[in-house]
Protein backbone atom coordinates (compact mmCIF):
# COMPACT_ATOMS: atom_id res chain seq x y z
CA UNK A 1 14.05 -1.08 -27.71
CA UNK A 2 15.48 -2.71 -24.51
CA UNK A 3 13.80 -1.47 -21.35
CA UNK A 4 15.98 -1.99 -18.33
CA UNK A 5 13.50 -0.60 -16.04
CA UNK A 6 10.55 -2.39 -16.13
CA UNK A 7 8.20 -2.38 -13.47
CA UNK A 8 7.25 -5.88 -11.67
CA UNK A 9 3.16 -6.32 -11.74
CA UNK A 10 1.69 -4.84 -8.50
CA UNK A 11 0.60 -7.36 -5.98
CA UNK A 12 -3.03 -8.16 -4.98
CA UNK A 13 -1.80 -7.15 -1.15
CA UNK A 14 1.24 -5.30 -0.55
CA UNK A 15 2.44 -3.45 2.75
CA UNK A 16 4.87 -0.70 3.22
CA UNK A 17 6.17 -2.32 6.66
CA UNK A 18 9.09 -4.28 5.91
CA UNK A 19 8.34 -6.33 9.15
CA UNK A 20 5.34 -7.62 7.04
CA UNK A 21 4.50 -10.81 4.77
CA UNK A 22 3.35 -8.97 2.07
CA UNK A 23 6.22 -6.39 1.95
CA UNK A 24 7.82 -6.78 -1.47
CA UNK A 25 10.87 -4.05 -1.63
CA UNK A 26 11.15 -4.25 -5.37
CA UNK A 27 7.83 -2.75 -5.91
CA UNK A 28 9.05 0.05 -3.39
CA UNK A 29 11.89 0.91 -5.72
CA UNK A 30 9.34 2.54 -7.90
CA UNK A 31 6.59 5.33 -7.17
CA UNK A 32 3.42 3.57 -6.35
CA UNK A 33 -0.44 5.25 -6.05
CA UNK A 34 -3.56 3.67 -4.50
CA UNK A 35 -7.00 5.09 -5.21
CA UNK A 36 -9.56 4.01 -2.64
CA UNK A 37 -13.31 5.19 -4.29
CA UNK A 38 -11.96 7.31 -7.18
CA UNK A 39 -9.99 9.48 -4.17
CA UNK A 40 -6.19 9.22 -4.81
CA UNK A 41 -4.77 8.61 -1.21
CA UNK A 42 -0.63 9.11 -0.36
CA UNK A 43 -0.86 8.09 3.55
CA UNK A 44 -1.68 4.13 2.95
CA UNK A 45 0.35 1.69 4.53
CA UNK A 46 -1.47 -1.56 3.04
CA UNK A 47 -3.69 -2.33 1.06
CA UNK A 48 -5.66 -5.24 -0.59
CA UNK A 49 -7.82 -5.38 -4.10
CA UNK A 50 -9.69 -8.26 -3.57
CA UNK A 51 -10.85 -7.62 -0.17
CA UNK A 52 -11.37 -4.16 -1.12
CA UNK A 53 -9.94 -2.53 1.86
CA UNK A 54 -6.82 -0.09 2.87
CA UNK A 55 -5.16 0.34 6.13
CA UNK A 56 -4.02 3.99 6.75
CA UNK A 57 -2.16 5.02 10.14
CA UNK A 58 -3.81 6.69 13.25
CA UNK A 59 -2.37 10.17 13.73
CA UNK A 60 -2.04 9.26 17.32
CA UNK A 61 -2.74 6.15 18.55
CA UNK A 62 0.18 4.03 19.29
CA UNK A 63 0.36 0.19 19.63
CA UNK A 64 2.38 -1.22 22.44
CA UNK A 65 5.29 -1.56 20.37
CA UNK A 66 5.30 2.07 19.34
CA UNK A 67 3.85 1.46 15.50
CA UNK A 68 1.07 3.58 15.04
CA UNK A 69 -2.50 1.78 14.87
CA UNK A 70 -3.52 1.12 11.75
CA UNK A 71 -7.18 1.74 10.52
CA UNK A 72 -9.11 -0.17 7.36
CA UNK A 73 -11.34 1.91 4.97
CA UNK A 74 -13.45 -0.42 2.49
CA UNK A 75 -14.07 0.48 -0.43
CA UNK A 76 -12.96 -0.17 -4.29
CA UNK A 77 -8.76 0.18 -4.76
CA UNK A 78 -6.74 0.70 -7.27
CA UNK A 79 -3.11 0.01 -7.37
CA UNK A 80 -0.94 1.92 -10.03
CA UNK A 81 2.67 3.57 -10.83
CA UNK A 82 2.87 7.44 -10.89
């Protein structure tokens, strides 16, 4: 069996802004889930497993470069592909 599509390990930290370090776009290519406390979340833009901590946006704060602020929720994450 010769699986052309396998999927690359999921990073410790990964962010969704390409502007970032820890962007990695082959990860992107596939769908990816975090699960902060058992909750499944869809609105995270980074996250980190060993820190234990997510960063979703604010729905309306901006940062002086337009981005919107980010905040960090702590808790135990989970990184998998839906």
């Amino acid at each position: 069996m010769n699986d052309t599509t396998s999927q690359p390990n999921l990073p410790d930290r990964l962010s969704g802004n390409p502007r970032s370090p820890h962007y990695v776009a082959e990860i992107f290519e596939h769908n990816v889930g975090i699960r902060l406390n058992g909750k499944e979340r869809t609105d995270v833009e980074e996250y980190c497993i060993s820190e234990g901590w997510i960063k979703i946006p604010s729905p309306k704060s901006l940062d002086r470069r337009g981005q919107p602020m980010l905040i960090k929720l702590k808790g135990k994450v989970e990184a998998f592909y839906s």
